[in-house]
C-alpha atoms as a PDB file:
ATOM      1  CA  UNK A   1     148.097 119.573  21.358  1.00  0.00           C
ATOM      2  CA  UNK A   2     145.535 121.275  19.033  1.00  0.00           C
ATOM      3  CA  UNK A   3     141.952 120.952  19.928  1.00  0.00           C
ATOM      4  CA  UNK A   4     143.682 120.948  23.681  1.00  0.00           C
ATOM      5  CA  UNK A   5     143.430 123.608  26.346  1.00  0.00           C
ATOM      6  CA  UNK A   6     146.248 125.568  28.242  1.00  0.00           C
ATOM      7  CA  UNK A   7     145.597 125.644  32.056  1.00  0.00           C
ATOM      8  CA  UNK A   8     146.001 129.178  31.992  1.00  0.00           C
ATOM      9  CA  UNK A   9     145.449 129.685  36.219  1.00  0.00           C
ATOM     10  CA  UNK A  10     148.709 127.647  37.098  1.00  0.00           C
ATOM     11  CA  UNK A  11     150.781 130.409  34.793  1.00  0.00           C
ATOM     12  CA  UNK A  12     151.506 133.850  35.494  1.00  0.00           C
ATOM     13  CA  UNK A  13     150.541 135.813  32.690  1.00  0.00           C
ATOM     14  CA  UNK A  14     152.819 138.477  31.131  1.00  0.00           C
ATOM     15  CA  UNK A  15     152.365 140.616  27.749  1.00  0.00           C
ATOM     16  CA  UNK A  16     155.239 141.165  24.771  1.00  0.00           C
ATOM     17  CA  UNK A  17     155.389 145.142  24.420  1.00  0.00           C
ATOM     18  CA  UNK A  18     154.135 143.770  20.541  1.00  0.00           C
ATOM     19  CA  UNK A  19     150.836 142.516  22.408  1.00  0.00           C
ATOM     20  CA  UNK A  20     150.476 145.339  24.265  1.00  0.00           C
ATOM     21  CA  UNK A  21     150.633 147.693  20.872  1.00  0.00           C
ATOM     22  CA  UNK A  22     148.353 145.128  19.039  1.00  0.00           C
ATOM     23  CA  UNK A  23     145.573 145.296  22.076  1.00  0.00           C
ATOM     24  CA  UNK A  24     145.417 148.916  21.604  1.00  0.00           C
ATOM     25  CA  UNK A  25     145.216 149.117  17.819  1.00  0.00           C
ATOM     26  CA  UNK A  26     143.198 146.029  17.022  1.00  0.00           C
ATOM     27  CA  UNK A  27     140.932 147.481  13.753  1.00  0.00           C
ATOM     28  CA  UNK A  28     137.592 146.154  15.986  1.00  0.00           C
ATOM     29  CA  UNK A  29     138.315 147.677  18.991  1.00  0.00           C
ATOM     30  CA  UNK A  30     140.941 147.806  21.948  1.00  0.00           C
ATOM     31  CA  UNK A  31     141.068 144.684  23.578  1.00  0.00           C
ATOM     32  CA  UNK A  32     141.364 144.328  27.589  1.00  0.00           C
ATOM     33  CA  UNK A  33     143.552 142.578  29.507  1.00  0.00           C
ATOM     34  CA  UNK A  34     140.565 141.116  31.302  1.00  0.00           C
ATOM     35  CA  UNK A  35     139.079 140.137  27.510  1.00  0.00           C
ATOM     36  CA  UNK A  36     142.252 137.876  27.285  1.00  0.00           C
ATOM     37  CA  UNK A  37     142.095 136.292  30.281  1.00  0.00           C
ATOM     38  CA  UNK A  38     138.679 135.312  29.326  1.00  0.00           C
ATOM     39  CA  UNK A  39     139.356 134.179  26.409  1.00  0.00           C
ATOM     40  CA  UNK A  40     141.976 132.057  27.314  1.00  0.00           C
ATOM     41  CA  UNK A  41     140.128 130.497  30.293  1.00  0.00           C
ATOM     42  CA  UNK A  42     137.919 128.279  27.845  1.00  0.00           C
ATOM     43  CA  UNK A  43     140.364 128.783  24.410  1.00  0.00           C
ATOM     44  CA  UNK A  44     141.798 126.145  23.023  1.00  0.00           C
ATOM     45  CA  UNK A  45     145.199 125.030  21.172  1.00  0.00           C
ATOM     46  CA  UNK A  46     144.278 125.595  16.813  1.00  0.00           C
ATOM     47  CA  UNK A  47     147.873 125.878  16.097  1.00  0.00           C
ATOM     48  CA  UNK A  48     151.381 125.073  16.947  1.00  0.00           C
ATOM     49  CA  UNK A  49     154.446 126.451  16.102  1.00  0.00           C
ATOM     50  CA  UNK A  50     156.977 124.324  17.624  1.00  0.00           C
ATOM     51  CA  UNK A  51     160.152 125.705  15.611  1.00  0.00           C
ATOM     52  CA  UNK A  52     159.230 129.093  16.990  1.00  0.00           C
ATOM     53  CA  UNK A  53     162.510 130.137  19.170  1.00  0.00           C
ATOM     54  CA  UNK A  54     163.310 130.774  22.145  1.00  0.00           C
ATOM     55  CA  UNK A  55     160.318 128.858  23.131  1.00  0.00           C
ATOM     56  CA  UNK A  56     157.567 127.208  21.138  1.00  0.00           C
ATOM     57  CA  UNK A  57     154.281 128.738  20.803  1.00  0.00           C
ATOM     58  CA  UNK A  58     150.698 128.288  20.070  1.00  0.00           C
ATOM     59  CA  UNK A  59     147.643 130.126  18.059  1.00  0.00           C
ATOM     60  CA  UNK A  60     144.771 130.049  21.076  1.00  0.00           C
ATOM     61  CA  UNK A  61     141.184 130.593  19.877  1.00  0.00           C
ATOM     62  CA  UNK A  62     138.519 131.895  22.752  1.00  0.00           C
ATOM     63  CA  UNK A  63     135.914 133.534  23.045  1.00  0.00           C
ATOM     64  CA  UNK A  64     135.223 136.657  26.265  1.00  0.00           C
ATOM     65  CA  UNK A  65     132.100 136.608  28.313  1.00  0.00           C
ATOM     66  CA  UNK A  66     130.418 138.905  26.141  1.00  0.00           C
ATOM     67  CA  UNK A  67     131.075 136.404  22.989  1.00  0.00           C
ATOM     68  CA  UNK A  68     133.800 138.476  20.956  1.00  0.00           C
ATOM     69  CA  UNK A  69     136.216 136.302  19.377  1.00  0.00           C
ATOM     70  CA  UNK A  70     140.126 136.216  19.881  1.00  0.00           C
ATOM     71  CA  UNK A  71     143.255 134.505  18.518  1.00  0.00           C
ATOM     72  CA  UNK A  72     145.751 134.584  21.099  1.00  0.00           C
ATOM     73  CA  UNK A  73     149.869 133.744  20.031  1.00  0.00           C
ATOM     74  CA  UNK A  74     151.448 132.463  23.191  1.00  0.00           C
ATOM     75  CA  UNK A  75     154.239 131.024  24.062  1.00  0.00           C
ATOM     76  CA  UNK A  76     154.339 128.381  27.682  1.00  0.00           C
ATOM     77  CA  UNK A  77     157.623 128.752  29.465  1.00  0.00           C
ATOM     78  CA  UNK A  78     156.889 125.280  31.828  1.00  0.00           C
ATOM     79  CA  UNK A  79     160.053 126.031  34.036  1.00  0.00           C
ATOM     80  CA  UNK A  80     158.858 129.697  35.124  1.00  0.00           C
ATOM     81  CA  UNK A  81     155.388 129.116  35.068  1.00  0.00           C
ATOM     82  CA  UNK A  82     155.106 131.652  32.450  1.00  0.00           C
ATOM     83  CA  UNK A  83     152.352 132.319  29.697  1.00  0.00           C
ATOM     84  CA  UNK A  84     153.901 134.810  27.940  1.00  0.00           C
ATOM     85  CA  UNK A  85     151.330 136.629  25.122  1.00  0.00           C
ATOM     86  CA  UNK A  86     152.923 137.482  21.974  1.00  0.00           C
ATOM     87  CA  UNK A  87     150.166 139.052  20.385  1.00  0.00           C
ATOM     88  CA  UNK A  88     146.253 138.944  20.202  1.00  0.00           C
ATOM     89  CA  UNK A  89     143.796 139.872  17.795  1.00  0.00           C
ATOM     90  CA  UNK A  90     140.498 139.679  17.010  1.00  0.00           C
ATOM     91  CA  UNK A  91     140.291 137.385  13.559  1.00  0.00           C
ATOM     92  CA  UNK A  92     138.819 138.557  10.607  1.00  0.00           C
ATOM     93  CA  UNK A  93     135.952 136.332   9.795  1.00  0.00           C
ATOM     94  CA  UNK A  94     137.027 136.728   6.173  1.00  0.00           C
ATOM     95  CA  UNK A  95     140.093 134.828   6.421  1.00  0.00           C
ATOM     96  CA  UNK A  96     138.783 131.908   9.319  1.00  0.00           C
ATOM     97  CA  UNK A  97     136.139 129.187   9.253  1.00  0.00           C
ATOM     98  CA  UNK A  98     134.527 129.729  12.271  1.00  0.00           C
ATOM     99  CA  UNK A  99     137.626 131.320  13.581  1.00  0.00           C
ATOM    100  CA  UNK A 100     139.380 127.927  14.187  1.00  0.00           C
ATOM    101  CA  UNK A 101     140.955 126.755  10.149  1.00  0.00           C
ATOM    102  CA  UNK A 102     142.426 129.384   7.990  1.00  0.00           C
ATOM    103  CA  UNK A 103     140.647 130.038   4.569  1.00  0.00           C
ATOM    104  CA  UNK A 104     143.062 129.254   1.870  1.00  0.00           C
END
């Protein structure tokens, strides 16, 4: 699924009270609801976590309207229709290669 893209309009969209805290204390800036959705419109899949429990989850990289960059951890619950967002922050270019493969 990485390099694939999550058809974020069929989903409902709901926020972990940990995404919620990191959206208003991301070190670049608070990050909007409306930001995500952007983001996640034209993000695509970079990582998978497919052990995570109780549902499997993915790293999303997109970018908003205005260009800022955003890693978005979400997990797709396909029986409710669900796109739940775990957390979301905006990566630190010191640790990414063009924000898509971790610097080792």
């Amino acid at each position: 699924m990485e390099g694939d893209k999550i058809k974020v309009s069929s989903y409902t969209i709901k926020f972990s009270s940990h995404a919620k805290e990191e959206m208003l204390n991301d070190e670049f800036g608070v990050i909007y609801e409306h930001e995500i959705q952007e983001a996640l419109n034209e993000g695509e899949v970079i990582e998978e976590y497919p052990k995570d429990r109780p549902y499997p989850s993915y790293l999303m990289y997109g970018k908003t309207n205005k260009g800022r960059p955003l890693h978005i951890v979400c997990a797709v619950i396909k029986k409710e229709k669900t796109l739940v967002i775990i957390t979301v922050y905006h990566p630190n270019p010191e640790l990414w290669f063009h924000y898509r493969r971790r610097k080792i």
